[in-house]
Protein backbone atom coordinates (compact mmCIF):
# COMPACT_ATOMS: atom_id res chain seq x y z
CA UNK A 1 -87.90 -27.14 19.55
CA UNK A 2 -87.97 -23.06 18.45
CA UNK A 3 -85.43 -23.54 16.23
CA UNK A 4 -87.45 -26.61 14.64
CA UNK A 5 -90.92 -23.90 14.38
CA UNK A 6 -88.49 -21.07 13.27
CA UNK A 7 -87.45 -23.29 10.73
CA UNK A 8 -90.79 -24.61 9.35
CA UNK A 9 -92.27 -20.98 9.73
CA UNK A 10 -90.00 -19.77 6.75
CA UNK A 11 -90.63 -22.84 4.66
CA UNK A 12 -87.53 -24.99 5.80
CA UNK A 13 -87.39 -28.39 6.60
CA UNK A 14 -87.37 -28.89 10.72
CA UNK A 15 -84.28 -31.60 9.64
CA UNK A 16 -81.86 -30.22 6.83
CA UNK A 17 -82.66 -26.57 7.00
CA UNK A 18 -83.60 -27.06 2.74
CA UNK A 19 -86.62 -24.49 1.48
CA UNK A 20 -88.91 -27.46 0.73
CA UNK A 21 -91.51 -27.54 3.20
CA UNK A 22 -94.31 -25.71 1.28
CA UNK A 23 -95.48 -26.58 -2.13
CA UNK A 24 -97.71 -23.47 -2.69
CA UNK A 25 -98.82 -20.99 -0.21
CA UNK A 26 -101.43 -23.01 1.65
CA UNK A 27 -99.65 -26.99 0.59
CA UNK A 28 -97.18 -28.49 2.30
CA UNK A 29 -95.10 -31.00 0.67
CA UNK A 30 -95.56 -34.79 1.30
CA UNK A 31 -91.74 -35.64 2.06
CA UNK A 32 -88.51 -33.27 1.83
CA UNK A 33 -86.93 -33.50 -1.54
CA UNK A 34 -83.59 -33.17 0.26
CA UNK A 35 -83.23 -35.78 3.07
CA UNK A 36 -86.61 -37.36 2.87
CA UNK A 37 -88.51 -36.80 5.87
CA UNK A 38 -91.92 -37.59 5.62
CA UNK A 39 -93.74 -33.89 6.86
CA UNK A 40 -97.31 -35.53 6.43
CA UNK A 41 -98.45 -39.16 6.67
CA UNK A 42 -101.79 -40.21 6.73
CA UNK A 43 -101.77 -41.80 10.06
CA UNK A 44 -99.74 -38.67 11.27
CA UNK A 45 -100.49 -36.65 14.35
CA UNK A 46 -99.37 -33.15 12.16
CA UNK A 47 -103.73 -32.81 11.75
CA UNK A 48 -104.22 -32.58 15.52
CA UNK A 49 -101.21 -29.72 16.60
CA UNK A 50 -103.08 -27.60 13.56
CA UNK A 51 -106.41 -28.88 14.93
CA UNK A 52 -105.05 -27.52 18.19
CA UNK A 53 -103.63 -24.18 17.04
CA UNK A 54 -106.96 -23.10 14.89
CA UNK A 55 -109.20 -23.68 18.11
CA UNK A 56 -106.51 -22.18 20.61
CA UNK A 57 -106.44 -18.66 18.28
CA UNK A 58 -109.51 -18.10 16.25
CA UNK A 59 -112.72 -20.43 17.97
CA UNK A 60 -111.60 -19.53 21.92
CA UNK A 61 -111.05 -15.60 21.23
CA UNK A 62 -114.73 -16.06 20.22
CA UNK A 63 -115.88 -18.26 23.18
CA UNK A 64 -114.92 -15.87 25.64
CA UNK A 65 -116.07 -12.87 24.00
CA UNK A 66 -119.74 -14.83 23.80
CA UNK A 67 -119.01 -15.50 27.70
CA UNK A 68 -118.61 -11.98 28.68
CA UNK A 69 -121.36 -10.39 27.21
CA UNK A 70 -119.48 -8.58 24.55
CA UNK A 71 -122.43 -7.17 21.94
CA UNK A 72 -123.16 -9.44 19.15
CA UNK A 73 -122.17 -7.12 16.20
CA UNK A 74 -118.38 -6.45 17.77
CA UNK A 75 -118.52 -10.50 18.18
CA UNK A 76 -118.84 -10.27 14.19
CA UNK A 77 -116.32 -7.99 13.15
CA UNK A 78 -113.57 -9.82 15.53
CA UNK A 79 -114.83 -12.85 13.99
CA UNK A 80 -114.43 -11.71 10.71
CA UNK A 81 -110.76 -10.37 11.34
CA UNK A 82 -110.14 -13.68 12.59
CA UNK A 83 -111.01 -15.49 9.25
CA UNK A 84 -109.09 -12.83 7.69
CA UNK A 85 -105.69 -13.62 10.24
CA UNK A 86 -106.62 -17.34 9.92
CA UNK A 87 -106.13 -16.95 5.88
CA UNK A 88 -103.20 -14.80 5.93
CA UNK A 89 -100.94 -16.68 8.40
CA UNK A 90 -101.89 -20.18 7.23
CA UNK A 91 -98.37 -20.91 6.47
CA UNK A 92 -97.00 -19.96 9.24
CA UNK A 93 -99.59 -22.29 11.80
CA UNK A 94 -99.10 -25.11 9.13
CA UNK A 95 -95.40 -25.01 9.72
CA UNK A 96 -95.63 -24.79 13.51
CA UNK A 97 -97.97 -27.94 13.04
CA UNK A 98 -95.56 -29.83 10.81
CA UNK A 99 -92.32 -28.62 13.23
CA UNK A 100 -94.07 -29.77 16.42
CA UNK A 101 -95.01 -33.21 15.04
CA UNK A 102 -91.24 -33.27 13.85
CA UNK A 103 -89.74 -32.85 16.59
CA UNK A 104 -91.90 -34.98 19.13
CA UNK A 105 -90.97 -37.79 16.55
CA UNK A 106 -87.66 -37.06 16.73
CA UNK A 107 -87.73 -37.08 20.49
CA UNK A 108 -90.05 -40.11 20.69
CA UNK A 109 -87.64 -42.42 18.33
CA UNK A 110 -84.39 -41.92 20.22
């Protein structure tokens, strides 16, 4: 499965290894223009591992921060880091999204 998100992280399809993953910075691609696997479908499960992976690092950071007390105003700036993470490594949580989808496919259809 790593080698599947390692893959996908630098733009490569999970299945041929082919740069054509992303079609701009923050698109992926429907289908690889090399082998033809489908990387987003719309009645795909890709929505809910980036679903997932937004709540798990930016909303629950914020949760438990809230929970502990922590002073409004620090609650703020951490949130507004965390927009600025969010936007910077979109790619990269996109591809982890599209990889892990992949590759529970892959496992599910042998």
């Amino acid at each position: 499965m790593f080698k599947h998100i390692y893959s996908a992280i630098t733009g490569k399809c999970p299945k041929c290894k082919h740069t054509t993953l992303f079609a701009t910075r923050f698109k992926i691609n429907d289908v690889c223009s090399n082998c033809g696997v489908v990387f987003q479908d719309n009645n795909d499960g890709t929505w809910f591992f980036l679903l997932l992976l937004d709540r798990a690092f930016f909303i629950f950071p914020l949760v438990v921060l809230m929970y502990f007390g922590v002073d409004p105003k620090r609650i703020y700036i951490i949130g507004a880091l965390l927009v600025i993470i969010f936007i910077a490594i979109s790619p990269i949580r996109m591809g982890i999204s599209v990889a892990i989808d992949y590759y529970l496919k892959s496992k599910l259809s042998k």
